[in-house]
Protein backbone atom coordinates (compact mmCIF):
# COMPACT_ATOMS: atom_id res chain seq x y z
CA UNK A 1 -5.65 -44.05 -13.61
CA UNK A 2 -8.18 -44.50 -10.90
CA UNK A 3 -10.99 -42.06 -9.85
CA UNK A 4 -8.75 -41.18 -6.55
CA UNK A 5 -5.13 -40.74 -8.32
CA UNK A 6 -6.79 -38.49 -11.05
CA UNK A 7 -8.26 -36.61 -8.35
CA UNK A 8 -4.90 -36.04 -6.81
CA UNK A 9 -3.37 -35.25 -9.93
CA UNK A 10 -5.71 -32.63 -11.28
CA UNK A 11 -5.34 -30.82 -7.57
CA UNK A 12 -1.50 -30.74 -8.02
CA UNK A 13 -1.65 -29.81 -11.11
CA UNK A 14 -3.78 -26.53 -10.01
CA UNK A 15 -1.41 -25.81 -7.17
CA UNK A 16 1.25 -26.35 -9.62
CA UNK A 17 -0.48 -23.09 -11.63
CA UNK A 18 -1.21 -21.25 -8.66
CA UNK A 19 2.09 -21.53 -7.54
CA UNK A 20 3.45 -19.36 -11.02
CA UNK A 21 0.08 -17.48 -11.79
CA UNK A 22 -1.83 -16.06 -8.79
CA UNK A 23 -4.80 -15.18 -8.53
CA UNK A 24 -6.61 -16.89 -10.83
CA UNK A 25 -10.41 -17.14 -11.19
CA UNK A 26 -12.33 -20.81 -12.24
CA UNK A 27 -12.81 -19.85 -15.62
CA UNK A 28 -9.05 -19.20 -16.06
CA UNK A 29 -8.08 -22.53 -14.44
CA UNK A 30 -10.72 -24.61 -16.05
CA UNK A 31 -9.20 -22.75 -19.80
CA UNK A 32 -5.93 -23.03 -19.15
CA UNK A 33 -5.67 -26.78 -17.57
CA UNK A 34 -8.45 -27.50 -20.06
CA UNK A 35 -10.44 -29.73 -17.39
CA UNK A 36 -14.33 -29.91 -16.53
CA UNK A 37 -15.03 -26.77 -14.97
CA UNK A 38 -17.48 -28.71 -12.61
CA UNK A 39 -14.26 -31.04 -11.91
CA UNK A 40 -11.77 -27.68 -10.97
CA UNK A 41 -14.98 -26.49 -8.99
CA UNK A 42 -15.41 -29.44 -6.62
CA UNK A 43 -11.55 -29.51 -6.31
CA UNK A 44 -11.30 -25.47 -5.85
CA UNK A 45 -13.92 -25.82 -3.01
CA UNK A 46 -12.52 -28.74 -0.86
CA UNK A 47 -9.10 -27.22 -0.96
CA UNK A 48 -10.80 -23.76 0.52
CA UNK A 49 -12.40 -26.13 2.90
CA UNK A 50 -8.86 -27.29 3.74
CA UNK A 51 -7.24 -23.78 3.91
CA UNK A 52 -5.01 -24.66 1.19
CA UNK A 53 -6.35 -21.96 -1.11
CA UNK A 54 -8.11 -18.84 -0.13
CA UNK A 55 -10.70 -17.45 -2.36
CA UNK A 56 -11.03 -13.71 -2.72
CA UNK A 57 -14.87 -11.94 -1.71
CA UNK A 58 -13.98 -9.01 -4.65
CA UNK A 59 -13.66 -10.98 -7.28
CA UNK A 60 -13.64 -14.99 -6.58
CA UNK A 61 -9.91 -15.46 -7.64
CA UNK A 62 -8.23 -17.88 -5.71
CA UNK A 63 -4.36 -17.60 -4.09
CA UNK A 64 -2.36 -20.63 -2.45
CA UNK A 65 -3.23 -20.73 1.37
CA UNK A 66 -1.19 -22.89 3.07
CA UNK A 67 2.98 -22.76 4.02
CA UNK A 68 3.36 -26.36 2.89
CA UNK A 69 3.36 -25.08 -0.90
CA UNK A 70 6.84 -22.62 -0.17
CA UNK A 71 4.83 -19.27 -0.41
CA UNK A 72 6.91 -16.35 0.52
CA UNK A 73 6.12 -14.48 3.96
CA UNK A 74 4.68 -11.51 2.80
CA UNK A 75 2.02 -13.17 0.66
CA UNK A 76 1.14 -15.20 3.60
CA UNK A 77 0.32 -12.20 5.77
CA UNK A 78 -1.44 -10.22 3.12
CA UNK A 79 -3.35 -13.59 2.51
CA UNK A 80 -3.87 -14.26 6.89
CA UNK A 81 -5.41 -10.56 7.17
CA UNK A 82 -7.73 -11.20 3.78
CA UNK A 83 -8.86 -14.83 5.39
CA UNK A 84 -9.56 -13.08 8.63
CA UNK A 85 -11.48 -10.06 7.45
CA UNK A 86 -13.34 -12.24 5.21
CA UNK A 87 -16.08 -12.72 7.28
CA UNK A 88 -16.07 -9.37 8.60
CA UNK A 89 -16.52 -7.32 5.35
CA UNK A 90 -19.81 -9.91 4.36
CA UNK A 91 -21.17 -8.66 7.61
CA UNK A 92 -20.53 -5.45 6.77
CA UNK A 93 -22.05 -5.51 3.80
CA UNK A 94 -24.93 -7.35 4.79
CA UNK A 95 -25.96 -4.75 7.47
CA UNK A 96 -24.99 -1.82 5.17
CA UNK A 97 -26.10 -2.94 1.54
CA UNK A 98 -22.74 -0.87 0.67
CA UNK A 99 -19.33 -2.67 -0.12
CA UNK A 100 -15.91 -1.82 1.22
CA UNK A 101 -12.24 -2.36 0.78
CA UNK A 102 -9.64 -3.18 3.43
CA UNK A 103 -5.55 -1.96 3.04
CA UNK A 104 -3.07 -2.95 4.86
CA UNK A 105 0.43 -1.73 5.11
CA UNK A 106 2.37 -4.83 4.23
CA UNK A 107 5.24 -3.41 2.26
CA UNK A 108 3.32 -0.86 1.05
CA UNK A 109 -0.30 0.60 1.60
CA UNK A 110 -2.50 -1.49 -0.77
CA UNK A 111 -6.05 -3.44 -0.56
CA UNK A 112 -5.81 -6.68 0.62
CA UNK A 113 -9.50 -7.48 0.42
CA UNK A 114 -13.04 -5.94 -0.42
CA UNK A 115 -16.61 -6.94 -0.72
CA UNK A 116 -17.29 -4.94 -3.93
CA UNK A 117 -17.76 -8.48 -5.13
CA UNK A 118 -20.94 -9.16 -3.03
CA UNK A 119 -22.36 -6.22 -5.30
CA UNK A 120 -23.17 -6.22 -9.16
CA UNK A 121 -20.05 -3.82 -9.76
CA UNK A 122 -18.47 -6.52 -11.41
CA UNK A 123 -16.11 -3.78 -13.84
CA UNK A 124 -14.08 -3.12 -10.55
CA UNK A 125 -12.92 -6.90 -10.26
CA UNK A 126 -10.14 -7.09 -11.43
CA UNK A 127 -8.97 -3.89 -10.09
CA UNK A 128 -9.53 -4.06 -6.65
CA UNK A 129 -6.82 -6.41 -5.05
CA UNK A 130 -3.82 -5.38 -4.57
CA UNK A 131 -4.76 -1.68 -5.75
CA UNK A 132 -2.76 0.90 -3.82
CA UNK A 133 -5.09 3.89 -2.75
CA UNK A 134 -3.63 7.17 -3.63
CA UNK A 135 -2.51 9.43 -1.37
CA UNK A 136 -4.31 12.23 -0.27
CA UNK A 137 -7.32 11.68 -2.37
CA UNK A 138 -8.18 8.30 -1.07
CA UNK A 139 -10.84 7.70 1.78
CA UNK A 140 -8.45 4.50 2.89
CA UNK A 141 -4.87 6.24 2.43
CA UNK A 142 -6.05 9.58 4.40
CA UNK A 143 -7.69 7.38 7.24
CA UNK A 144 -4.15 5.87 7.25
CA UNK A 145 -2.08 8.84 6.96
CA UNK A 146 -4.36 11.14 9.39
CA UNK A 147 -5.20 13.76 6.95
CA UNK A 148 -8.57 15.48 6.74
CA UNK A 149 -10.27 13.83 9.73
CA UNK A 150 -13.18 14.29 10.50
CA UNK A 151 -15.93 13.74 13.38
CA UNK A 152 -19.58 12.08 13.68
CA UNK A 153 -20.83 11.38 17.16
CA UNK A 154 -16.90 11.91 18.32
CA UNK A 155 -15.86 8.81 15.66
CA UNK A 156 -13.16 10.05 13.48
CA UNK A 157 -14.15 9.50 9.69
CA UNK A 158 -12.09 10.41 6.62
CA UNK A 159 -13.60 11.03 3.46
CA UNK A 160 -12.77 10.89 -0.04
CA UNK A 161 -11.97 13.80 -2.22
CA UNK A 162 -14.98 15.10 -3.84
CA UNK A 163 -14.98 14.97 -7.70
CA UNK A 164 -11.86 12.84 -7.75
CA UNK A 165 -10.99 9.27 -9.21
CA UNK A 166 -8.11 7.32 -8.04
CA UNK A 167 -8.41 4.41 -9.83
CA UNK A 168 -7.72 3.05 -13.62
CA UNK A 169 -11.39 1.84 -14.96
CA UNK A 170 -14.05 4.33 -15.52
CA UNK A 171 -16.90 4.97 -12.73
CA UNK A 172 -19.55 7.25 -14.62
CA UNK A 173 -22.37 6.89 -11.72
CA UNK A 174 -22.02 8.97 -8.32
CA UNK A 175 -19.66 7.67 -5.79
CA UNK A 176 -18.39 8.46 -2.23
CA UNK A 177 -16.85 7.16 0.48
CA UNK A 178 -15.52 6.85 4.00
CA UNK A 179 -12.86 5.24 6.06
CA UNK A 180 -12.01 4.90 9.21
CA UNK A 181 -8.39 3.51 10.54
CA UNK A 182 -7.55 -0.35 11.43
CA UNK A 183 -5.69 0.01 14.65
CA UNK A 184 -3.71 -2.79 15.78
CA UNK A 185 -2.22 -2.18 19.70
CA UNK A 186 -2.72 1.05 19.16
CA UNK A 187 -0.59 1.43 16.34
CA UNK A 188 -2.26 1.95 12.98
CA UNK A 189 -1.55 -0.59 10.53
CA UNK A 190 -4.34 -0.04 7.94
CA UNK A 191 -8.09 1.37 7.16
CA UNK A 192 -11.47 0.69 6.32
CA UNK A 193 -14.15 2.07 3.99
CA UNK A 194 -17.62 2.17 3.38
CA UNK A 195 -18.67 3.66 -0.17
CA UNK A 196 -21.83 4.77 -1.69
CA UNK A 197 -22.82 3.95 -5.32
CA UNK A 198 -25.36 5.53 -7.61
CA UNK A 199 -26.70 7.99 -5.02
CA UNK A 200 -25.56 11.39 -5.03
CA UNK A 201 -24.57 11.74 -0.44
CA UNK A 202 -22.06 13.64 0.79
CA UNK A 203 -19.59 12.10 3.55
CA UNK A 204 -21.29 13.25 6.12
CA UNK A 205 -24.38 11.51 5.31
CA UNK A 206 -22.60 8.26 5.00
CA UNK A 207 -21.15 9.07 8.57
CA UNK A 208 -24.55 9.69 9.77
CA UNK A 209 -25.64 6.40 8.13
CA UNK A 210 -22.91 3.90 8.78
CA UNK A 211 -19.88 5.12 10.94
CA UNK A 212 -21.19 3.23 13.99
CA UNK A 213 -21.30 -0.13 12.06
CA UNK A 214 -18.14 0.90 10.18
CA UNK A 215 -16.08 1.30 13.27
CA UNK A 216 -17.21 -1.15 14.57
CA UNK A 217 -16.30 -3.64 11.80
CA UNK A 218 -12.27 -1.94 12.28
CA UNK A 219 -12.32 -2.93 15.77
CA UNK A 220 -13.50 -6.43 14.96
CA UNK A 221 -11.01 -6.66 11.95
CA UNK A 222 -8.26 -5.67 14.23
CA UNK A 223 -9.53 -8.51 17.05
CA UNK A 224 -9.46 -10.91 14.09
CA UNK A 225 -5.78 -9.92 13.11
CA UNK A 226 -4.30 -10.39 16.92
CA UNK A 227 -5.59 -14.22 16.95
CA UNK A 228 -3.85 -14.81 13.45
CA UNK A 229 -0.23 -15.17 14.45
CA UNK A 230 1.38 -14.63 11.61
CA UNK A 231 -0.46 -11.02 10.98
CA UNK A 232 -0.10 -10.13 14.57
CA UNK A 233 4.00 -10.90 14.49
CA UNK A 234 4.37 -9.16 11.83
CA UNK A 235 2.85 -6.23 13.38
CA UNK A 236 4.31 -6.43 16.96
CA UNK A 237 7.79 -6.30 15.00
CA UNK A 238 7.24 -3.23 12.73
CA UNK A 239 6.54 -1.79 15.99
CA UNK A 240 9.38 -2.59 17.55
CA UNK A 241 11.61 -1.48 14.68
């Protein structure tokens, strides 16, 4: 077999595991297909390049991209709104040093994407997609659901309940956070947080710190989501129904 057809092969056969076990992270493909990890790299990348996979910013897993491999809807949109946030939440975290998590209601209320992966918090990985925040102690469910708001500079902010831990791994070190709603033609569709890690602030101070830049980053989100048509179809007819 020739340098080209091998190639070929070895990206099928990736797709082929994507299509039954997704996400899935390098190391796992380059284990389970047993090939040269710098081989499923090169391929990995130039099928990103071709928006045929999408690679997650929380924890580097990738997901099949493109229609032309029979993905259901649903993923589709919950993989359109992570591709077009993407850029938005390294932004974010570039200006703010602090990472954050974007849900969506597609089906249900869950995280779609987060850049906790641009930070060393690397025991969160494999927790963070697809997580559903829980209600009425999450920042991101209570921006969502309306409850506790709050006001900085006449931004409405939502904050986390103090003392409490929604999710399954352990988090010893001080932690806080904010979230504002995604908004999409004026319904709200989502939300957006900012969190604080190993530094003992209350929401307020976060506000004071970020809310600007964190509001901002919700209306850009919710620009990005109207130009990707899928998303923004899917939207339009929840509202309609």
């Amino acid at each position: 077999m020739d340098y080209a057809n091998r190639s070929v092969h070895r990206a099928i056969q990736i797709i082929e595991l994507l299509k039954i076990n997704s996400p899935l992270s390098l190391e796992e493909i380059h284990i389970i297909l047993d090939l040269p990890k710098a081989t499923v790299f090169r391929l990995l990348t130039q099928m990103v390049s071709e928006q045929w996979l999408y690679r997650y910013l929380a924890d580097g897993r990738y997901s099949i991209l493109s229609p032309i491999f029979s993905i259901d809807k649903i993923t589709l949109i919950k993989l359109e709104v992570s591709n077009a946030s993407n850029k938005i939440l390294k932004s974010l975290f570039q200006k703010t040093a602090e990472p954050s998590d974007l849900a969506v209601n597609i089906e249900e209320f869950s995280i779609v994407e987060s850049s906790f992966g641009e930070t060393n918090y690397r025991m969160a990985s494999k927790e963070v997609i697809g997580v559903i925040p829980e209600a009425k102690h999450s920042s991101l469910s209570k921006a969502y659901m309306d409850i506790g708001r709050q006001e900085f500079r006449n931004i409405a902010y939502y904050p986390r309940t103090s003392q409490h831990w929604e999710h399954r791994f352990n988090w010893k070190s001080p932690y806080n956070a904010i979230a504002v709603p995604v908004r999409f033609e004026g319904s709200t569709i989502g939300a957006l947080n900012i969190a604080v890690i190993d530094e003992e602030v209350t929401p307020r101070l976060i506000a004071e710190r970020y809310l600007e830049t964190l509001d901002q980053a919700s209306r850009d989100i919710a620009a990005a989501l109207a130009k990707a048509p899928r998303t923004a179809a899917f939207f339009r007819n929840q509202d309609r129904a």
